[in-house]
N, C-alpha and C. Protein backbone atom coordinates (compact mmCIF):
# COMPACT_ATOMS: atom_id res chain seq x y z
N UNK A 1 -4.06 -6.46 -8.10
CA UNK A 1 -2.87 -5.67 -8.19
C UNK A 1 -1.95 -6.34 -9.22
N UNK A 2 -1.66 -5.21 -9.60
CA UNK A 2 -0.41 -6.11 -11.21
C UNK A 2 0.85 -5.99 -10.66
N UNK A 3 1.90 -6.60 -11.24
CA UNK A 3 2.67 -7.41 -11.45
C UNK A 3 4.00 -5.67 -11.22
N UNK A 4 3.73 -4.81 -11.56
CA UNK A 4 4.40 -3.81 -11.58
C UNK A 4 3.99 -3.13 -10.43
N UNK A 5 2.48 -2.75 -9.82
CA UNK A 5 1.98 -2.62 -8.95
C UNK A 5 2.89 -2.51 -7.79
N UNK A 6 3.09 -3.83 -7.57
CA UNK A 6 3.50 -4.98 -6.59
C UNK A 6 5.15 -4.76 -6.40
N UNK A 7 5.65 -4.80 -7.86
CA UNK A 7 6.95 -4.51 -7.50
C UNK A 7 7.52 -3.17 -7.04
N UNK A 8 6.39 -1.89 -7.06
CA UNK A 8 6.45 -0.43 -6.55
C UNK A 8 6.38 -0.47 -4.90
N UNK A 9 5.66 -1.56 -5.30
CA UNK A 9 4.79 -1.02 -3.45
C UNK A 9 6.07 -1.92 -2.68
N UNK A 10 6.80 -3.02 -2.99
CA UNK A 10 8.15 -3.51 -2.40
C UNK A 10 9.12 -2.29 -2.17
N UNK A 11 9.27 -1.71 -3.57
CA UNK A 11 10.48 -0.68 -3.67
C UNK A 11 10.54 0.03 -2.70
N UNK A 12 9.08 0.16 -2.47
CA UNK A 12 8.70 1.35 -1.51
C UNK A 12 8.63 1.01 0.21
N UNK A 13 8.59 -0.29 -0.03
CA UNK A 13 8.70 -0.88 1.52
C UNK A 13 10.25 -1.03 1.83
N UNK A 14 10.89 -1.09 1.10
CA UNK A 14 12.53 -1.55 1.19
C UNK A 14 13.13 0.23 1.19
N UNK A 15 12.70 0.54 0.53
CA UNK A 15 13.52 2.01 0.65
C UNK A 15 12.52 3.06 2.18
N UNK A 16 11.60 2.21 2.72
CA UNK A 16 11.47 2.94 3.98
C UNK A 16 12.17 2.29 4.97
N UNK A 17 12.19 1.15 4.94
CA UNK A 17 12.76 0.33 5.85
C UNK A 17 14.32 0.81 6.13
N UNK A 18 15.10 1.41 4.72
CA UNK A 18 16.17 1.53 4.60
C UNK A 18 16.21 2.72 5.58
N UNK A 19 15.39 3.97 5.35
CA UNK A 19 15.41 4.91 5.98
C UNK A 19 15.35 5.10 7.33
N UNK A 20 14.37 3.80 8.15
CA UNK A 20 14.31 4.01 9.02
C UNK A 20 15.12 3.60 9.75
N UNK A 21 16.23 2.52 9.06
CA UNK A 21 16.96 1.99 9.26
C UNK A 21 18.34 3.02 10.16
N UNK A 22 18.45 3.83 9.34
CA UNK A 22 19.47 4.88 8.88
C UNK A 22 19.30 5.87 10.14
N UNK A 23 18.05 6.02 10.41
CA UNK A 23 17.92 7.06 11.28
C UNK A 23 17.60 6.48 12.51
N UNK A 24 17.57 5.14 12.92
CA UNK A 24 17.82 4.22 14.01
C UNK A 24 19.76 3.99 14.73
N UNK A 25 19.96 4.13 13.07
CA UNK A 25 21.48 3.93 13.30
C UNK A 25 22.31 5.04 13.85
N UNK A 26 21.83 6.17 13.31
CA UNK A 26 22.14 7.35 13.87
C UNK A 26 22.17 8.02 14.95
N UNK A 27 20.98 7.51 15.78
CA UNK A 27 21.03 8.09 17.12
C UNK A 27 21.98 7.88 18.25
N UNK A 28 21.93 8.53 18.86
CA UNK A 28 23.27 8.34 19.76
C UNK A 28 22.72 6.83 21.06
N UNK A 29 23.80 6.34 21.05
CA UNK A 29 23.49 4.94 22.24
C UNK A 29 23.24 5.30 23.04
N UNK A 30 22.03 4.90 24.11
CA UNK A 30 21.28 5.03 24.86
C UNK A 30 22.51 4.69 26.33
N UNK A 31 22.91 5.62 26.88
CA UNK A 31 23.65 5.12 28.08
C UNK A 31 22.52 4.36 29.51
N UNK A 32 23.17 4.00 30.39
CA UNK A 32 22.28 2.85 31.24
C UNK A 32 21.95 3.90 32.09
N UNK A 33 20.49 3.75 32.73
CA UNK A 33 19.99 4.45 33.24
C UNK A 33 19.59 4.23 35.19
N UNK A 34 20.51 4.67 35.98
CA UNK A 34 20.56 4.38 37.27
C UNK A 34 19.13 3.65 37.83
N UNK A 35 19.55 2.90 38.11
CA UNK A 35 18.20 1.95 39.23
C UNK A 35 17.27 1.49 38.39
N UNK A 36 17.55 1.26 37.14
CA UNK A 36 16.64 0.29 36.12
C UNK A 36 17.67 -0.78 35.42
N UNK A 37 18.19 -1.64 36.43
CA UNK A 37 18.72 -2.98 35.82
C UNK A 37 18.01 -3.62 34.45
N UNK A 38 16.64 -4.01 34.47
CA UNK A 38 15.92 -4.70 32.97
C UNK A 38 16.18 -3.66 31.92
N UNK A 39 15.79 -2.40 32.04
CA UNK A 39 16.34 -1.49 31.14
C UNK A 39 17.40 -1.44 30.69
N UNK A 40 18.31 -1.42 31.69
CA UNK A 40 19.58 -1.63 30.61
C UNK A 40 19.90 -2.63 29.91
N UNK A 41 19.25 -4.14 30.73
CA UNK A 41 19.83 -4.80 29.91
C UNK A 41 19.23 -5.11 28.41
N UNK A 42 18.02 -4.59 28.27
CA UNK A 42 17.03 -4.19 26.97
C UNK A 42 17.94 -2.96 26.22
N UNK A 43 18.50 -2.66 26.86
CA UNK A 43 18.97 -1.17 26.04
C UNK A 43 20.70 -1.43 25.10
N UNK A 44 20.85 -2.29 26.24
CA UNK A 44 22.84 -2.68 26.04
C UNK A 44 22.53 -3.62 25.00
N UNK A 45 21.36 -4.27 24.84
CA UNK A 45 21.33 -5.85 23.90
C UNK A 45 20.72 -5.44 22.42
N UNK A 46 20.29 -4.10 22.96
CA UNK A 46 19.92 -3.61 21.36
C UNK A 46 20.94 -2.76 20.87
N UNK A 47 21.78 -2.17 21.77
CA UNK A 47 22.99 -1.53 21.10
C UNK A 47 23.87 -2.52 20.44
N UNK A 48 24.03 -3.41 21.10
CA UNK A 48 24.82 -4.68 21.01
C UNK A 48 24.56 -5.36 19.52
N UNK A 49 23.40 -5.56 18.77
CA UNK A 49 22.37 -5.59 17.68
C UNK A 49 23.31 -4.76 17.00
N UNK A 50 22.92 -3.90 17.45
CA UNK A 50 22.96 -2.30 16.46
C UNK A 50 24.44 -2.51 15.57
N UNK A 51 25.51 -2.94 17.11
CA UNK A 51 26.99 -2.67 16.21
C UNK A 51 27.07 -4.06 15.54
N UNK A 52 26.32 -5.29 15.68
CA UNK A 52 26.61 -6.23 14.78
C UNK A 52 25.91 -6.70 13.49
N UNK A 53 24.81 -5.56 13.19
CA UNK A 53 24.33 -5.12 11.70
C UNK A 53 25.30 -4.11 11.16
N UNK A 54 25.60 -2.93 11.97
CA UNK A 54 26.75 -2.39 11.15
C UNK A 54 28.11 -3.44 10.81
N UNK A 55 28.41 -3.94 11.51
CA UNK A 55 29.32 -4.45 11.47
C UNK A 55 29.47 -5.65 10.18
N UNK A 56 28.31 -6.14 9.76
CA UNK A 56 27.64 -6.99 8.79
C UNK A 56 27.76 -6.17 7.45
N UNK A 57 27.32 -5.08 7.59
CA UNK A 57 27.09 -4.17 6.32
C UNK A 57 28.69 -3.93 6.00
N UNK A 58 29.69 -3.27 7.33
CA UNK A 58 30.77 -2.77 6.92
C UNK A 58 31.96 -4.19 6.27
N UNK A 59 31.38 -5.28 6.74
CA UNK A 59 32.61 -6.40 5.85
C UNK A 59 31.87 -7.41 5.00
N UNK A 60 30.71 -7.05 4.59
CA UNK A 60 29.79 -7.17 3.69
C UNK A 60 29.26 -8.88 3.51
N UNK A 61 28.88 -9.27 4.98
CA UNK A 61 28.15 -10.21 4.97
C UNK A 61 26.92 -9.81 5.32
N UNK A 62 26.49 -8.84 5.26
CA UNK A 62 24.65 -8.85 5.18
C UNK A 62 25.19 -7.62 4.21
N UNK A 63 23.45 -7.62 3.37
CA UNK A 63 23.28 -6.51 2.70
C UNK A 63 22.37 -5.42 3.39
N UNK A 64 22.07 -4.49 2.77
CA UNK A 64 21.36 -3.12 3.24
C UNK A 64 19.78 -3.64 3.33
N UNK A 65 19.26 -4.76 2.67
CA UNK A 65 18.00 -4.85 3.11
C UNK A 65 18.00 -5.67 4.57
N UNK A 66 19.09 -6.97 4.19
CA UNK A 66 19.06 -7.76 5.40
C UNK A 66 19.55 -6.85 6.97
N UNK A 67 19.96 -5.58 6.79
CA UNK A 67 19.97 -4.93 7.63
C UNK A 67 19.07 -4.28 8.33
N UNK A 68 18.13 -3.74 7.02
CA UNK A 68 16.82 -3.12 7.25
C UNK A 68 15.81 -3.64 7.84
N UNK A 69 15.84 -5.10 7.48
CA UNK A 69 14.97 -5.85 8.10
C UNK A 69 15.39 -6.32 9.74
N UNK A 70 16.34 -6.25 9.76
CA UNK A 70 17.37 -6.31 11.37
C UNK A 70 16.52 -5.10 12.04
N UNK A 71 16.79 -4.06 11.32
CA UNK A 71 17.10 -2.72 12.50
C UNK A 71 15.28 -2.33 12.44
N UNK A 72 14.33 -3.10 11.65
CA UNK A 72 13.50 -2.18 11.68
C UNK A 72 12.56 -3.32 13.18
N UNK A 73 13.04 -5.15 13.14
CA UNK A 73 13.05 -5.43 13.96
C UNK A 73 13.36 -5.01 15.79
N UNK A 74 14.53 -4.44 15.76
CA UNK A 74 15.08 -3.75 16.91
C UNK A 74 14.04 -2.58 17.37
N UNK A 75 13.74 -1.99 16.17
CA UNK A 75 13.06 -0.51 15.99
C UNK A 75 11.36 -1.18 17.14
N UNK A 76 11.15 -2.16 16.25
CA UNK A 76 9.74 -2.37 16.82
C UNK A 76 9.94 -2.90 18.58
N UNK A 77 11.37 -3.41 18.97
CA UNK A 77 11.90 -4.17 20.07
C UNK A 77 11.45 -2.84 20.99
N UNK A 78 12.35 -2.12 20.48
CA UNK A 78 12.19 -0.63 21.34
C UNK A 78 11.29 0.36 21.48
N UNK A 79 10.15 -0.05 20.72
CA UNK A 79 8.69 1.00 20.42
C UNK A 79 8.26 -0.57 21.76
N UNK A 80 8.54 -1.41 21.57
CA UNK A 80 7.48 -2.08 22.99
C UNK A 80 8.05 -1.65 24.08
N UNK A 81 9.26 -1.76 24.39
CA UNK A 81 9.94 -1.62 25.12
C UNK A 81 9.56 -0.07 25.64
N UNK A 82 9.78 0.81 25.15
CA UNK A 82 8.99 2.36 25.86
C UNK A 82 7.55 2.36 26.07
N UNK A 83 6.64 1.53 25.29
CA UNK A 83 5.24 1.46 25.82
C UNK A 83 5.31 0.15 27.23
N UNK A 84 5.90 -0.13 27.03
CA UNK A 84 5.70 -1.42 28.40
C UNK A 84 6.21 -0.30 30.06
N UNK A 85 7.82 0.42 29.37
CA UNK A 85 8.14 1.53 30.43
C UNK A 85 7.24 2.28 30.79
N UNK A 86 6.06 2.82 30.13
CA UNK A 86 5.20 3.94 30.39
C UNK A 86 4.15 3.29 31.38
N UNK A 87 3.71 2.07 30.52
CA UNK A 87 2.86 1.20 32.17
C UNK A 87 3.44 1.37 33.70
N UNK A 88 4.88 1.51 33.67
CA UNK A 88 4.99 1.12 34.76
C UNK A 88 6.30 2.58 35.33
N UNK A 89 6.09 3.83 34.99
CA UNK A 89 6.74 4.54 35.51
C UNK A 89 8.38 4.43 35.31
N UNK A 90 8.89 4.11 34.22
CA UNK A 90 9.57 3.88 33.25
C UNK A 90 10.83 2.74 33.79
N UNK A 91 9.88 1.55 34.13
CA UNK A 91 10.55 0.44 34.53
C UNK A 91 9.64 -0.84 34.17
N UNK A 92 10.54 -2.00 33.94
CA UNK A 92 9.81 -3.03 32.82
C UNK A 92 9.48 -3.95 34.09
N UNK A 93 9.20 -4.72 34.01
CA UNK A 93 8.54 -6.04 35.09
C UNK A 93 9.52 -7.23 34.61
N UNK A 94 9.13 -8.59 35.20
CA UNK A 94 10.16 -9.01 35.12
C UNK A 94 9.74 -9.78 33.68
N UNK A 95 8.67 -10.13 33.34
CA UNK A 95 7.94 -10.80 32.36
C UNK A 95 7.83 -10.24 31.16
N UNK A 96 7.26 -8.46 31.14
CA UNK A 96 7.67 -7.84 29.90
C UNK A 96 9.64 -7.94 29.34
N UNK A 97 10.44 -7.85 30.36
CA UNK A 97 11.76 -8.14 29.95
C UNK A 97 11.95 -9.29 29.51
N UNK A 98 11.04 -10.57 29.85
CA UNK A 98 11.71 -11.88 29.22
C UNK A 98 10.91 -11.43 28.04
N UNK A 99 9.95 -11.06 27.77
CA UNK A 99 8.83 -10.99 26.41
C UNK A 99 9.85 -10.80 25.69
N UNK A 100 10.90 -9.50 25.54
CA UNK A 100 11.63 -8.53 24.84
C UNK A 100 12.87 -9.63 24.67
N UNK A 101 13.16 -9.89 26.01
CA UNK A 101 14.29 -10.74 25.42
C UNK A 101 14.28 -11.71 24.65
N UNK A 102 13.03 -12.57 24.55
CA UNK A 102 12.62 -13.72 23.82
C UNK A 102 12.59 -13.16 22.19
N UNK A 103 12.22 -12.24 22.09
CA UNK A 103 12.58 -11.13 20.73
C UNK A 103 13.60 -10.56 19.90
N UNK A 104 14.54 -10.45 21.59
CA UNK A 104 16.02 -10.21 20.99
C UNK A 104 16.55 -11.54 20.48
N UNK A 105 16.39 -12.16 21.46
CA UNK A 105 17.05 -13.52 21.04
C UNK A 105 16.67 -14.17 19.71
N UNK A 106 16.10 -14.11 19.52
CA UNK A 106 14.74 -14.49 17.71
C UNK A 106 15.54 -13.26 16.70
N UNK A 107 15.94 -12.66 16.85
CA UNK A 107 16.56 -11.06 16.01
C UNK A 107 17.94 -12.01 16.13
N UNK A 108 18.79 -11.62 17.30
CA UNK A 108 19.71 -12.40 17.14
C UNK A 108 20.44 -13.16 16.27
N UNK A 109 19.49 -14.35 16.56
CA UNK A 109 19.62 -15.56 15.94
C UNK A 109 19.46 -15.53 13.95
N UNK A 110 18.99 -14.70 13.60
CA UNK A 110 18.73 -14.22 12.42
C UNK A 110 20.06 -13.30 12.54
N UNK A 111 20.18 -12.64 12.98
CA UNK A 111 21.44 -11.69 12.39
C UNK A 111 22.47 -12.58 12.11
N UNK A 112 22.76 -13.66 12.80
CA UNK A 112 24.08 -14.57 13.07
C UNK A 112 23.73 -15.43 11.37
N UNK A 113 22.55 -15.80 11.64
CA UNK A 113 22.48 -16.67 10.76
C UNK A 113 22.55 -16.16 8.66
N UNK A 114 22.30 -14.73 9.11
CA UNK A 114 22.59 -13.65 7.33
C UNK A 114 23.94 -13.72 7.50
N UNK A 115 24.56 -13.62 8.82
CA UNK A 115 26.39 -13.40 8.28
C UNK A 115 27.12 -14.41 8.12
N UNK A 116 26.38 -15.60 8.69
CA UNK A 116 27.56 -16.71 8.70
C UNK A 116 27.29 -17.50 7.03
């Protein structure tokens, strides 16, 4: 692969990322859902994410990729997070929630560390 190749197939990874970014951001916040404590707290910690990448973009200590790469993180947080719910009748165990949290916390720690 050449040298131009390479720099298409980036463009093209950064401007999906952006997108999916965008349409992650968009959706409306997931309110807490009665008698699933791990859920919410998987749900509140990715909203929680959510407003401190916007919040990065809007006083411009992260940029739009370092965002993209944030939210597409979250994105994948929450694609496990509904396949782990479906195992179990749409409630997490106590072990898939530390899995997720051990994830958030790793996301986290990266978001803090693009803004500061």
């Amino acid at each position: 692969m050449n040298a131009k190749s390479k720099i298409a197939l980036f463009g093209l990874a950064i401007g999906a990322a952006m997108l999916c970014g965008q349409a992650v951001a968009q959706t409306a916040p997931q309110t807490d859902v009665p008698g699933h404590p791990r859920v919410n707290e998987v749900n509140n910690r990715l909203n929680n994410q959510q407003k401190r990448i916007d919040n990065g973009l809007k006083n411009g200590t992260m940029t739009q990729a370092q965002a993209a790469r944030d939210e597409t993180h979250d994105a994948n947080i929450a694609r496990r997070e509904s396949v782990d719910q479906a195992k179990h009748n749409g409630h997490l165990t106590k072990q898939e929630k530390k899995n997720l949290n051990h994830s958030e916390n790793s996301n986290s720690r990266h978001i803090y560390k693009q803004k500061h």
